[in-house]
N, C-alpha and C. Protein backbone atom coordinates (compact mmCIF):
# COMPACT_ATOMS: atom_id res chain seq x y z
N UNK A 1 90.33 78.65 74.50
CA UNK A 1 89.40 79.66 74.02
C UNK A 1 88.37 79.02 73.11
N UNK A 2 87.39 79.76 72.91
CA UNK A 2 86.20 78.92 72.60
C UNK A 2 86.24 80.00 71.22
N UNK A 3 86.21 79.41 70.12
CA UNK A 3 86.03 80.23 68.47
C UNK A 3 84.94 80.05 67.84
N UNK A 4 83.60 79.42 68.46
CA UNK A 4 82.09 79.12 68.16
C UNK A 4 81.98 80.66 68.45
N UNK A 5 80.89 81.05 67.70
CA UNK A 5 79.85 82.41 67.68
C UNK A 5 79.29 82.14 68.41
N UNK A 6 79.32 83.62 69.37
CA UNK A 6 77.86 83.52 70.65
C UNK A 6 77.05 84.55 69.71
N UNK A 7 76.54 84.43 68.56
CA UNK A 7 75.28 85.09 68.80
C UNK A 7 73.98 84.63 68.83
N UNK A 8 73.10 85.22 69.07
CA UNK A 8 72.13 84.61 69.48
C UNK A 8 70.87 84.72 68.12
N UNK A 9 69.67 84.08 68.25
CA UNK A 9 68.72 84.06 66.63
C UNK A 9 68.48 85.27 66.84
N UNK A 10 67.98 85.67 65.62
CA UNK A 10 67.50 86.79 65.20
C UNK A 10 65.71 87.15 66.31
N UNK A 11 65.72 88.85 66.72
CA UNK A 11 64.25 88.62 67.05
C UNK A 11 63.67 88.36 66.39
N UNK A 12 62.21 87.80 66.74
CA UNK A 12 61.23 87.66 66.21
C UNK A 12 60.02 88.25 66.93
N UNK A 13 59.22 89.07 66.22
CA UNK A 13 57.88 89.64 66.37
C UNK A 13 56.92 88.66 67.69
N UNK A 14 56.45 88.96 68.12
CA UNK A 14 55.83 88.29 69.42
C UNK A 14 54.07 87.85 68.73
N UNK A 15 54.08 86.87 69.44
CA UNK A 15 52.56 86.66 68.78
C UNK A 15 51.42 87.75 69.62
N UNK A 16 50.21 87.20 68.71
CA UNK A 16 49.18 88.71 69.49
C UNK A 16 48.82 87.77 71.17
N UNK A 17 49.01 86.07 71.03
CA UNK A 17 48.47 85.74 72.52
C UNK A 17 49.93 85.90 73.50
N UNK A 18 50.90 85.83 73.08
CA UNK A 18 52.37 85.79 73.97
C UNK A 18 53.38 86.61 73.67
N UNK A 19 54.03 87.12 74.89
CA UNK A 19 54.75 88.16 74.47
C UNK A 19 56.28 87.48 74.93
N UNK A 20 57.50 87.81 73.97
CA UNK A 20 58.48 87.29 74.72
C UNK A 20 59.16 87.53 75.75
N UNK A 21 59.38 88.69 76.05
CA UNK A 21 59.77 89.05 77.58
C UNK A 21 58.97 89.25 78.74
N UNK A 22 59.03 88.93 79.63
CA UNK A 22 58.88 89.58 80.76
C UNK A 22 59.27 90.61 81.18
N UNK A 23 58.64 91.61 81.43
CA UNK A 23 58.88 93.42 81.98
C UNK A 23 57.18 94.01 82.51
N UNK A 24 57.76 94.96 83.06
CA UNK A 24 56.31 95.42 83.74
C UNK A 24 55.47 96.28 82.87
N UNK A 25 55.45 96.34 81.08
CA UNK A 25 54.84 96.84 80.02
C UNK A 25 54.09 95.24 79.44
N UNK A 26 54.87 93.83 79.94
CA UNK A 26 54.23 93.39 78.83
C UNK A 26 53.82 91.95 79.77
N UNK A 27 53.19 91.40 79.69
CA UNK A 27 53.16 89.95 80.70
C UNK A 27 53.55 88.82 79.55
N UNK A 28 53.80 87.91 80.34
CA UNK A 28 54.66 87.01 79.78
C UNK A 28 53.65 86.47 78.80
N UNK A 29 52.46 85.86 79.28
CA UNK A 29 51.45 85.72 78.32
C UNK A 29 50.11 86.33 78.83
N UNK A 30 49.15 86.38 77.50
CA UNK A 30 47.84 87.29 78.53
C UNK A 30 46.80 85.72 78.68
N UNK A 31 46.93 84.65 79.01
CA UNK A 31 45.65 83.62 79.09
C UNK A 31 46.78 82.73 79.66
N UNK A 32 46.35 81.92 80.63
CA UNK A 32 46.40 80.71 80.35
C UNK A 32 46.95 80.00 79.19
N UNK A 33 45.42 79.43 78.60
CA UNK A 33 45.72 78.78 77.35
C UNK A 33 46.49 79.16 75.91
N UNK A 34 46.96 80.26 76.02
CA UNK A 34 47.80 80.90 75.27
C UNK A 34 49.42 80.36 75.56
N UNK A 35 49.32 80.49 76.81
CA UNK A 35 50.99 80.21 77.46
C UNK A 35 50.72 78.22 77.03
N UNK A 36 50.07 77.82 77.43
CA UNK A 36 50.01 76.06 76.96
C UNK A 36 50.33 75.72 75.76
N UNK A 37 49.27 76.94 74.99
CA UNK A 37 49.92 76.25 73.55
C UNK A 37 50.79 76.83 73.00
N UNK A 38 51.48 77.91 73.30
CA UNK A 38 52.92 78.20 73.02
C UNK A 38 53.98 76.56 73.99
N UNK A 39 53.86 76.97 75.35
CA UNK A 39 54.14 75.41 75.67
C UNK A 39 54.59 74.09 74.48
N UNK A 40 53.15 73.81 74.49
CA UNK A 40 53.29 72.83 73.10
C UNK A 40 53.28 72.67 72.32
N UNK A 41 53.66 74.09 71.41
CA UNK A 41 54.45 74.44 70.13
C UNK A 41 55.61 74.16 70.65
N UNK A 42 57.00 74.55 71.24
CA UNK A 42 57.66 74.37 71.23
C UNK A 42 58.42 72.98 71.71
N UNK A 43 57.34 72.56 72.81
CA UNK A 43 57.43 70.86 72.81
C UNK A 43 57.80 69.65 71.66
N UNK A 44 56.69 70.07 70.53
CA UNK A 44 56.63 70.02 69.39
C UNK A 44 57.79 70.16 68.32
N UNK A 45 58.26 71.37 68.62
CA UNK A 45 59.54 71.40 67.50
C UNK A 45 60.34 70.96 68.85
N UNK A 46 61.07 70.82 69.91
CA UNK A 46 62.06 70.13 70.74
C UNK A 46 61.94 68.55 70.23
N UNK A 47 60.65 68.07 70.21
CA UNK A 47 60.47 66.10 69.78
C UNK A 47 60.94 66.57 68.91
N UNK A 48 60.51 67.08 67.80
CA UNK A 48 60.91 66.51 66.11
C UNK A 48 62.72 66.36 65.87
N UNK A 49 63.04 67.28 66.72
CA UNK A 49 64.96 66.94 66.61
C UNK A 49 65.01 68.04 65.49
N UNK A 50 64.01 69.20 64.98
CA UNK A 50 64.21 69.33 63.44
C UNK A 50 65.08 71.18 64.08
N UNK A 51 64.97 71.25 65.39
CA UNK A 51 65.38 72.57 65.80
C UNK A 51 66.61 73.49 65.33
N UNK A 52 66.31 74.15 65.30
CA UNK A 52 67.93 74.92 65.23
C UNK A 52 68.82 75.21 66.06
N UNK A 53 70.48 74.76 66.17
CA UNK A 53 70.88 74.79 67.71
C UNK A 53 70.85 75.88 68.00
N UNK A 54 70.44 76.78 67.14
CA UNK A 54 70.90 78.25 67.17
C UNK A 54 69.98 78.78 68.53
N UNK A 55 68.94 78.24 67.99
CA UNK A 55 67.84 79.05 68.92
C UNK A 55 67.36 77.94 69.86
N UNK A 56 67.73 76.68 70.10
CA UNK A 56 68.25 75.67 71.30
C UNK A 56 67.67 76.22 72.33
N UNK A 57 68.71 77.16 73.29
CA UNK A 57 68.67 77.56 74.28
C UNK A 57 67.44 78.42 74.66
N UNK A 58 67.36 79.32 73.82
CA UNK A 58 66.40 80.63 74.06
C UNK A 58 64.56 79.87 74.07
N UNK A 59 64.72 78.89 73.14
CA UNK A 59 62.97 78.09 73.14
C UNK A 59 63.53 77.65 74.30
N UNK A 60 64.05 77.18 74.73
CA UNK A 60 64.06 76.06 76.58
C UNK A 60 64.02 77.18 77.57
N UNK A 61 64.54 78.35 77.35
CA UNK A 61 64.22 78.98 78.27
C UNK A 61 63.41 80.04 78.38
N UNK A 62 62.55 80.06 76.82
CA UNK A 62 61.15 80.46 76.78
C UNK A 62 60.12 79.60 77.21
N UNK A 63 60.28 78.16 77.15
CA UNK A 63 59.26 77.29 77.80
C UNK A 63 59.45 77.49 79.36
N UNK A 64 60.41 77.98 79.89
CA UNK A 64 60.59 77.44 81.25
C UNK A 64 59.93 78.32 81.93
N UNK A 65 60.64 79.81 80.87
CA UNK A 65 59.83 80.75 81.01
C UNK A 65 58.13 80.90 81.33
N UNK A 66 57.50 80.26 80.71
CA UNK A 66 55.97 80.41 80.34
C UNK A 66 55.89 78.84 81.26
N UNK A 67 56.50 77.79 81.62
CA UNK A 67 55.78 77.36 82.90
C UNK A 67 55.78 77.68 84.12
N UNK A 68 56.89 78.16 84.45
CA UNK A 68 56.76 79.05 85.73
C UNK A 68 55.35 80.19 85.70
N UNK A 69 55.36 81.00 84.72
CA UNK A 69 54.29 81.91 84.72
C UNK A 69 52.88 81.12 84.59
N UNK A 70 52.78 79.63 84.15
CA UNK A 70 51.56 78.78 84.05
C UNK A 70 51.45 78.56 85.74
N UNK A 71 52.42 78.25 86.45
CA UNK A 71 52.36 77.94 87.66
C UNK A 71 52.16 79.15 88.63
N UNK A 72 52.22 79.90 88.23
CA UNK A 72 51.85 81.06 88.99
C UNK A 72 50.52 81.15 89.05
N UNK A 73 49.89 81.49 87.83
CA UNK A 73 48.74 81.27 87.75
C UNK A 73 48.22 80.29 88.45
N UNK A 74 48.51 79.41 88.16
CA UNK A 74 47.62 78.06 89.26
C UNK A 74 47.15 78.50 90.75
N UNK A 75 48.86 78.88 90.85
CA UNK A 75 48.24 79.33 92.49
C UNK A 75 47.71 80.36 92.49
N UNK A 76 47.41 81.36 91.81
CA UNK A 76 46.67 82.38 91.99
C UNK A 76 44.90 81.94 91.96
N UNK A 77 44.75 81.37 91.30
CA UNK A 77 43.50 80.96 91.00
C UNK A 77 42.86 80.07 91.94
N UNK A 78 44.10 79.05 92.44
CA UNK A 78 43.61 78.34 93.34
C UNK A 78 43.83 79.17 94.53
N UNK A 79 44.36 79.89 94.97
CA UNK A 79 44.41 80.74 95.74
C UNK A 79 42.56 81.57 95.97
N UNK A 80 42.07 82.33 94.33
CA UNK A 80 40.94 82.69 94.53
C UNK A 80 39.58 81.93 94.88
N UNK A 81 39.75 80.99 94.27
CA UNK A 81 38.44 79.29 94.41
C UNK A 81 38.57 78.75 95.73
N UNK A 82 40.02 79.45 96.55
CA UNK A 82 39.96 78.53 98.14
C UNK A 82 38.87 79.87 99.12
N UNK A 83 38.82 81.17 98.83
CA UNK A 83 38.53 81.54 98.85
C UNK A 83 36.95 82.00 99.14
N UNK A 84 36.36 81.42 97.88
CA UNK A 84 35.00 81.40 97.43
C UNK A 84 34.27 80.42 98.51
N UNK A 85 35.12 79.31 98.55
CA UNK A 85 34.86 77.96 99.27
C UNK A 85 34.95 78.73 100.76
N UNK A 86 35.61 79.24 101.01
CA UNK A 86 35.69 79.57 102.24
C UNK A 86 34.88 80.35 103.01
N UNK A 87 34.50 81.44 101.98
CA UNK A 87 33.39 82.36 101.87
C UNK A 87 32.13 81.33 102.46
N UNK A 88 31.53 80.16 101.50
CA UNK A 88 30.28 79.47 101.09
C UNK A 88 30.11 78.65 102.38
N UNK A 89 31.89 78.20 103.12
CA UNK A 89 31.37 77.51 104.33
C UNK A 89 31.50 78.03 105.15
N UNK A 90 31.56 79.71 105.40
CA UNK A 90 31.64 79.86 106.43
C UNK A 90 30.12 80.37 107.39
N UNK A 91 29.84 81.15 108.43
CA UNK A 91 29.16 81.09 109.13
C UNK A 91 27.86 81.83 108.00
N UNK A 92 26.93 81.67 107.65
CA UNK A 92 26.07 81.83 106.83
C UNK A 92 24.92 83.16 107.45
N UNK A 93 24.77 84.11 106.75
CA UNK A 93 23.68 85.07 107.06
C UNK A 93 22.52 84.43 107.72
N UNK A 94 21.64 84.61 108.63
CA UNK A 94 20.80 84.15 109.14
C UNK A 94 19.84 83.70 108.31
N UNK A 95 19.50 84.72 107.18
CA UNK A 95 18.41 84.23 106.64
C UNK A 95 18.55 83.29 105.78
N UNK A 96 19.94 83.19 105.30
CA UNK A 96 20.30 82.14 104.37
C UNK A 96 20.30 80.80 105.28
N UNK A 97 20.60 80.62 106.22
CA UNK A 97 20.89 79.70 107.37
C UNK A 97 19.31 78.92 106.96
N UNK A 98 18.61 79.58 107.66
CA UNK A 98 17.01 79.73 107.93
C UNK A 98 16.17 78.84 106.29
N UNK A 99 16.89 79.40 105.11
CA UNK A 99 16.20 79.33 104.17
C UNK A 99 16.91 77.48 104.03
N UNK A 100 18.26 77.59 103.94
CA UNK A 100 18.63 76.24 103.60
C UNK A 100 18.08 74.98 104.80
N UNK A 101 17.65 75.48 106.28
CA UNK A 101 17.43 74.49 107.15
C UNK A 101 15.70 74.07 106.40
N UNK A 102 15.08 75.45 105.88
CA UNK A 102 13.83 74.73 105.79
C UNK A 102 13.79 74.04 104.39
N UNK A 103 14.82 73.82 103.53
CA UNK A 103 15.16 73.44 101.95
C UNK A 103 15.09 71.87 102.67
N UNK A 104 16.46 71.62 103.24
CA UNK A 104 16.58 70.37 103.78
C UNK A 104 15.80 69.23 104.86
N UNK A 105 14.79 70.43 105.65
CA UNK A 105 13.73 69.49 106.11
C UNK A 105 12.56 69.32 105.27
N UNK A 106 12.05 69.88 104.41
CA UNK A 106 11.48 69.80 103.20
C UNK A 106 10.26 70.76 103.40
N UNK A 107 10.35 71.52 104.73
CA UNK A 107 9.53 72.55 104.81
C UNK A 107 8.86 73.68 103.20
């Protein structure tokens, strides 16, 4: 039998850029760069060794948390920019056609 305390740290208040849970009231973070530098805040206290074991677990699986949701994003975005590109090469309005052939012969 194991006689260590499972409890876990105390909550703490969520910042105004990151929220700690995931649920369909709150997103995990609202930016990007919000979720990074929460990221590397906690990067930050993991190097220093200065952590508390207490709350150990819950920062590792708040970072893991917020890179998965960084990676989501990625593909979403790159998802929208493949998009745009796809849009720009595809078969072109006539007159746009027309305007760029006479750009490039120097008409």
């Amino acid at each position: 039998m194991n006689d260590l305390p499972t409890s876990t740290a105390p909550d703490r208040a969520p910042s105004p850029e990151t929220s700690p849970e995931t649920n369909d009231s709150q997103p995990v973070a609202t930016s990007y760069g919000a979720a990074l530098h929460e990221i590397e805040s906690i990067l930050a206290e993991l190097e220093s060794g200065t952590i508390d074991i207490d709350t150990l677990a819950s920062k590792v699986g708040r970072g893991a948390e917020l890179v998965r949701w960084c990676r989501s994003r990625l593909d979403e975005v790159k998802g929208d920019v493949d998009g745009v590109v796809a849009d720009l090469t595809s078969s072109p309005d006539p007159s746009v056609a027309q305007a760029e052939s006479d750009m490039a012969s120097g008409s």
